[in-house]
N, C-alpha and C. Protein backbone atom coordinates (compact mmCIF):
# COMPACT_ATOMS: atom_id res chain seq x y z
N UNK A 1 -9.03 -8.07 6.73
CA UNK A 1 -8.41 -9.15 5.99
C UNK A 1 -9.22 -10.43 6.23
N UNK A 2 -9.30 -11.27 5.48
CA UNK A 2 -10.11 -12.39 5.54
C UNK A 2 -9.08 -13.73 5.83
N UNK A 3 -9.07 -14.69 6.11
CA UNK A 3 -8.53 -16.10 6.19
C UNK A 3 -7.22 -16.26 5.83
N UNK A 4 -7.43 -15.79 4.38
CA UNK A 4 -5.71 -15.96 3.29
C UNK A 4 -4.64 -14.74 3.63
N UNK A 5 -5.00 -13.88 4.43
CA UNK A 5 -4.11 -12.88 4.78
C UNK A 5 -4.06 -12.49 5.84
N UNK A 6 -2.87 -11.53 6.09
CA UNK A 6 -2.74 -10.77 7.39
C UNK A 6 -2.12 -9.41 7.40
N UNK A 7 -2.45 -8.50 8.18
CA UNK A 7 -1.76 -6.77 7.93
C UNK A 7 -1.72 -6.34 8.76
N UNK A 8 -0.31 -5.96 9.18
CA UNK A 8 0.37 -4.63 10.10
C UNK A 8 1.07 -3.81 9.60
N UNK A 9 1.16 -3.06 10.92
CA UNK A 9 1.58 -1.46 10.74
C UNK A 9 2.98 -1.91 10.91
N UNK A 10 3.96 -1.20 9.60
CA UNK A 10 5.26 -1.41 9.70
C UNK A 10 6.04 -0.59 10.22
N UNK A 11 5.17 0.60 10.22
CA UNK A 11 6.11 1.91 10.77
C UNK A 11 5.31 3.19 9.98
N UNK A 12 5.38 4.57 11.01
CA UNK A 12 4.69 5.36 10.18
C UNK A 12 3.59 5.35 10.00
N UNK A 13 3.53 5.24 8.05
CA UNK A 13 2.28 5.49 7.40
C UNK A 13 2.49 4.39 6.42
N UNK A 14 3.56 3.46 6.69
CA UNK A 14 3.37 2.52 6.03
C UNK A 14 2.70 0.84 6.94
N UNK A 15 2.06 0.28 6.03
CA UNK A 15 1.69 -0.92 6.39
C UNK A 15 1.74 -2.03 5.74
N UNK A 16 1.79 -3.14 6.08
CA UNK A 16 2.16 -4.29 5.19
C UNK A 16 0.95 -5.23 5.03
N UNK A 17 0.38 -5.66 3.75
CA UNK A 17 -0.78 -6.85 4.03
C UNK A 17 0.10 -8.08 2.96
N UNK A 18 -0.01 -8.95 3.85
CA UNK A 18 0.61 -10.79 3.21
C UNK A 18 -0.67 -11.07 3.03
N UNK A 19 -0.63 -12.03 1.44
CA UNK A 19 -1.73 -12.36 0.95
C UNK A 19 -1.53 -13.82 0.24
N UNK A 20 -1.87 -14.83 1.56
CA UNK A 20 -1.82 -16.14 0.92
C UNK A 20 -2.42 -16.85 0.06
N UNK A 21 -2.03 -17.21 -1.04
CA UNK A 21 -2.74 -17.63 -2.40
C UNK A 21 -3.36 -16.88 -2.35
N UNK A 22 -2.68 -15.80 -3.04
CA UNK A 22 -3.42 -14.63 -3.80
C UNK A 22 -2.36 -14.40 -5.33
N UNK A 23 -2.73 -14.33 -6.22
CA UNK A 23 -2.05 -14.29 -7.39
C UNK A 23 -2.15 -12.45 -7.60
N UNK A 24 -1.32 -11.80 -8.29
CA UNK A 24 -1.24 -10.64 -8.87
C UNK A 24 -2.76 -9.86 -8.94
N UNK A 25 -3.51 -10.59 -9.50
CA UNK A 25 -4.53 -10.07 -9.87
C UNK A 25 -5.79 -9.68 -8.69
N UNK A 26 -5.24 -10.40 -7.87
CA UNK A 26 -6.12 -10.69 -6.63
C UNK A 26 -5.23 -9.52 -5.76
N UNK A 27 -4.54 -9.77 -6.19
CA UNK A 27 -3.86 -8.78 -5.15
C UNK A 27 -4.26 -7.23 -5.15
N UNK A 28 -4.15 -6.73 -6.69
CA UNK A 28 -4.22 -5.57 -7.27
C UNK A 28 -5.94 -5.55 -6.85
N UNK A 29 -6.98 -6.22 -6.89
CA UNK A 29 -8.08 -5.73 -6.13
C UNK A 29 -7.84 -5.36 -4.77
N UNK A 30 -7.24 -6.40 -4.09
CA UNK A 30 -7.02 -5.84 -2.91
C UNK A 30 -6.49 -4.79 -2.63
N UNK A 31 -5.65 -4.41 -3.32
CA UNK A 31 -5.11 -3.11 -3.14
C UNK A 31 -6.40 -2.00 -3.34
N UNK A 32 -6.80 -2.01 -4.37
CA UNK A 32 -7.93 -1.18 -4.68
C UNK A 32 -8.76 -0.81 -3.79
N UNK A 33 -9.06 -1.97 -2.96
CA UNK A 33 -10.58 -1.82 -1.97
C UNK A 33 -9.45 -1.02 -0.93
N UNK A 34 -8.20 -1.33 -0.60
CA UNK A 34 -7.82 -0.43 0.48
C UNK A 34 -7.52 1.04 0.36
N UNK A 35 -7.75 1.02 -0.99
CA UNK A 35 -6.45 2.59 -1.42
C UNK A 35 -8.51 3.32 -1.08
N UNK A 36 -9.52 2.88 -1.88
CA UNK A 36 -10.75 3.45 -1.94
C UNK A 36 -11.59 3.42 -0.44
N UNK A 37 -11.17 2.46 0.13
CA UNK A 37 -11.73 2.64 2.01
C UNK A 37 -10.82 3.30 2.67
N UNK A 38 -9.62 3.73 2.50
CA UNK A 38 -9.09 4.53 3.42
C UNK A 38 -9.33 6.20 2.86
N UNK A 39 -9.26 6.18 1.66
CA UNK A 39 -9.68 7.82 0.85
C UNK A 39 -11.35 7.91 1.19
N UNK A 40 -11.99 7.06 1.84
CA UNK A 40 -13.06 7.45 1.90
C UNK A 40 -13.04 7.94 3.72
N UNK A 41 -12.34 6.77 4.40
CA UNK A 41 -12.26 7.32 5.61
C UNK A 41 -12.23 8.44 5.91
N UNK A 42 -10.98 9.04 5.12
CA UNK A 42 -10.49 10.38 5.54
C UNK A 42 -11.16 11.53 4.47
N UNK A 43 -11.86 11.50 3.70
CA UNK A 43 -12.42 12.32 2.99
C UNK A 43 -13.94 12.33 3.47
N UNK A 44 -14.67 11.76 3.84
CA UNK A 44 -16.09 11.84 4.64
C UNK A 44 -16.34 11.44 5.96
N UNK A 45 -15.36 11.11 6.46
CA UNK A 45 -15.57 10.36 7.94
C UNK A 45 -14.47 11.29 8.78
N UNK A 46 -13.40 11.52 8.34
CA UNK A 46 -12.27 12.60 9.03
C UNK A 46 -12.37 13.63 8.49
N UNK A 47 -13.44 14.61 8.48
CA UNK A 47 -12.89 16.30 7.65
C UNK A 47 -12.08 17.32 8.74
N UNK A 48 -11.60 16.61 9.70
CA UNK A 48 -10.50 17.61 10.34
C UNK A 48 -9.48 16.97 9.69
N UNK A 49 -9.18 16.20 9.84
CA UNK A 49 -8.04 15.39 9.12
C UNK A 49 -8.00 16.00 7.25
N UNK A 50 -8.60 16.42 6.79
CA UNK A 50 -8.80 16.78 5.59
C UNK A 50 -8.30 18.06 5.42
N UNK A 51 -8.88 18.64 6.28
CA UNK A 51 -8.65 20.61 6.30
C UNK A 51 -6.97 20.28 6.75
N UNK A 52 -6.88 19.63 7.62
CA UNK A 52 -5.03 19.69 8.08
C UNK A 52 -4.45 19.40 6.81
N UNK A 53 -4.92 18.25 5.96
CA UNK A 53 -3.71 18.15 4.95
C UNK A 53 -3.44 19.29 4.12
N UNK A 54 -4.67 19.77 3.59
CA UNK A 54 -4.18 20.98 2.63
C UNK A 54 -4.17 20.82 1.29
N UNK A 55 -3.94 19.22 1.25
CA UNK A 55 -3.86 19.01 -0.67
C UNK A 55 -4.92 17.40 -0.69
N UNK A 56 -5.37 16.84 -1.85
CA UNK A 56 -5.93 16.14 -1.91
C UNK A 56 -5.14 14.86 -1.52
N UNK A 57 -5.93 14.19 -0.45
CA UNK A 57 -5.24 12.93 0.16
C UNK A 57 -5.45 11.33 -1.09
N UNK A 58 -3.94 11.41 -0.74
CA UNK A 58 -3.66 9.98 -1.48
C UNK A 58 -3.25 8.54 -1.19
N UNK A 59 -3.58 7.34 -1.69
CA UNK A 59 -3.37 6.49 -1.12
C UNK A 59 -1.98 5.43 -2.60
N UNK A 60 -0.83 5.06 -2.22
CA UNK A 60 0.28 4.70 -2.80
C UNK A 60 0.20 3.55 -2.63
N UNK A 61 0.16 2.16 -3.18
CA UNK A 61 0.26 0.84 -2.49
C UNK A 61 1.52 0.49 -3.41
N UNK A 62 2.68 0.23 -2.65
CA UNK A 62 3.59 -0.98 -3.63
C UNK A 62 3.34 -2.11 -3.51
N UNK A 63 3.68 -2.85 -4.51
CA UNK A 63 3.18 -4.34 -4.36
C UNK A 63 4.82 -5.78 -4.76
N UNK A 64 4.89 -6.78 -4.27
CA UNK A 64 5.34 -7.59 -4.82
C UNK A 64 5.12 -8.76 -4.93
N UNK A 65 5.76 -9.95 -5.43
CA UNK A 65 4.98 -11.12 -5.39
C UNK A 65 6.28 -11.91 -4.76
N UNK A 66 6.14 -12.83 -4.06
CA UNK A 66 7.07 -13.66 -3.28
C UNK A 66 7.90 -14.44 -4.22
N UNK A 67 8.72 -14.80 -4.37
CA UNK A 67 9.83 -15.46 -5.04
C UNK A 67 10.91 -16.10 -4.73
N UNK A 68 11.04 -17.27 -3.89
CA UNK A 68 12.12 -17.65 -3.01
C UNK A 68 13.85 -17.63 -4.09
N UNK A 69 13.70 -18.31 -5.20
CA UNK A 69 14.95 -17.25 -5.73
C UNK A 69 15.73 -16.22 -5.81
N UNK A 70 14.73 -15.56 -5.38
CA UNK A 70 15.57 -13.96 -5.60
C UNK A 70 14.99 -13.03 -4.36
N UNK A 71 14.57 -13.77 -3.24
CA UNK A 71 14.06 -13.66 -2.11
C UNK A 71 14.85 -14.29 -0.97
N UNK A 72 15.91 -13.29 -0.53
CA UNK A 72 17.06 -14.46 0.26
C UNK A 72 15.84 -14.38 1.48
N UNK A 73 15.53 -13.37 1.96
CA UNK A 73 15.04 -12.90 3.33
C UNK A 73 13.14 -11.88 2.83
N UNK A 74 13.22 -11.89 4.30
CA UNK A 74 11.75 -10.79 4.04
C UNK A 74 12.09 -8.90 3.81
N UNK A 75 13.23 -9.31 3.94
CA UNK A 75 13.84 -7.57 3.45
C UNK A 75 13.79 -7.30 2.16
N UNK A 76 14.32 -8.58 1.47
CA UNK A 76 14.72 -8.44 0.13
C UNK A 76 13.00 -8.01 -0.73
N UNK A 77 12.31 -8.67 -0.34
CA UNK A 77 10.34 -9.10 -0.63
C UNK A 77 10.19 -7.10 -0.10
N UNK A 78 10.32 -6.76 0.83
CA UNK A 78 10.02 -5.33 1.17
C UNK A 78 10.02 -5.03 0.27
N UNK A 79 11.93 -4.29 -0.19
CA UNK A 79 12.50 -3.77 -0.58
C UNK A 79 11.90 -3.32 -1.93
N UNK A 80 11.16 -4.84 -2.85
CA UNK A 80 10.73 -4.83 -4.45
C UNK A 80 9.67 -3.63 -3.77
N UNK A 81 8.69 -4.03 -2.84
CA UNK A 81 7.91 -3.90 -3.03
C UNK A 81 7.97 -1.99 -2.75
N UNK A 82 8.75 -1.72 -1.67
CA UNK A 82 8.87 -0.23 -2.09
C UNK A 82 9.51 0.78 -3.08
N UNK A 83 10.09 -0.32 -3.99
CA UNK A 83 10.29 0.16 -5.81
C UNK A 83 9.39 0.28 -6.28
N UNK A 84 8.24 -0.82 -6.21
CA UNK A 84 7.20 -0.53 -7.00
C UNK A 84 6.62 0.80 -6.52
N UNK A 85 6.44 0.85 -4.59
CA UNK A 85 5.71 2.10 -4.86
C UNK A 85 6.21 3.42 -5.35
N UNK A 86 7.47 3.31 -5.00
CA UNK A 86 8.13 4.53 -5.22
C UNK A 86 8.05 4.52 -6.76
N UNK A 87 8.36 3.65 -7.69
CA UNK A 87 7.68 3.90 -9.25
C UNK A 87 6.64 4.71 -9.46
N UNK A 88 5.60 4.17 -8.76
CA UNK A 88 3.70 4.61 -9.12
C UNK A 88 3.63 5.86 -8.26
N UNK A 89 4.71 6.47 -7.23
CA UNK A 89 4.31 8.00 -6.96
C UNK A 89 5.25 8.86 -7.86
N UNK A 90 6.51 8.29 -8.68
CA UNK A 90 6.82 9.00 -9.59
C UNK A 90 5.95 9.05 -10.32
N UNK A 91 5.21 8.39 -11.08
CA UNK A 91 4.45 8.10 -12.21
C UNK A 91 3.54 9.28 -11.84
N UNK A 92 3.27 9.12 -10.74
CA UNK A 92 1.78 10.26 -10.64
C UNK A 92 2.24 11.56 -10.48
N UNK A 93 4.04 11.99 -9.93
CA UNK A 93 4.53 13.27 -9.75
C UNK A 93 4.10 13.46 -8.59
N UNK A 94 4.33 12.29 -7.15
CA UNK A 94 4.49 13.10 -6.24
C UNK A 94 6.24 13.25 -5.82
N UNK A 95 6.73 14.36 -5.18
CA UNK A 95 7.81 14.62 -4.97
C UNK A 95 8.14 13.62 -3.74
N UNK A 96 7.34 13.49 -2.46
CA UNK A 96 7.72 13.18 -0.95
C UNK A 96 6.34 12.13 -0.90
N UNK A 97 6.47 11.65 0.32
CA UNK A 97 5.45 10.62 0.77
C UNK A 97 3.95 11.52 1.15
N UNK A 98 3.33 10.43 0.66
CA UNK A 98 1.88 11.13 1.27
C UNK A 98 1.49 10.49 2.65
């Protein structure tokens, strides 16, 4: 992460990156470079980790944008944001978490 942001591990296999003055669009790159450096991690840099999964490894990012209106708390800001992902792994037909 560079200057305008910050990212931890929330639990699991999920993680959280805050992205200060970052608009939508900026964001959705960011997402990109992470979903494509971690599928690369584990697809050329981990091939034990590869043979264990069994199916082609995927990377899910939900996203939201901050909104103090309709943002009582930082739960509420989660919460969008694991609709969205859970949207985009329906969309793709996964059943369970990757």
């Amino acid at each position: 992460m560079n200057n305008n942001g910050q990212a931890t591990r929330r639990g699991g296999d999920e993680f959280v990156a805050i992205l200060l003055e970052t608009d939508r669009e900026g964001a959705e790159v960011v997402a990109r470079r992470i979903g494509e450096q971690v599928t690369l991690a584990v697809n050329q840099r981990l091939p034990l980790v590869r043979e264990k999964l069994r199916r082609p490894f995927t990377v899910t990012i939900g996203m939201a944008q901050y909104h103090p209106d309709i943002d009582a708390d930082e739960n509420a800001l989660l919460d969008r944001a694991n609709q969205d992902l859970t949207l985009k792994r329906t969309a793709r037909g996964e059943s369970r978490r990757s």
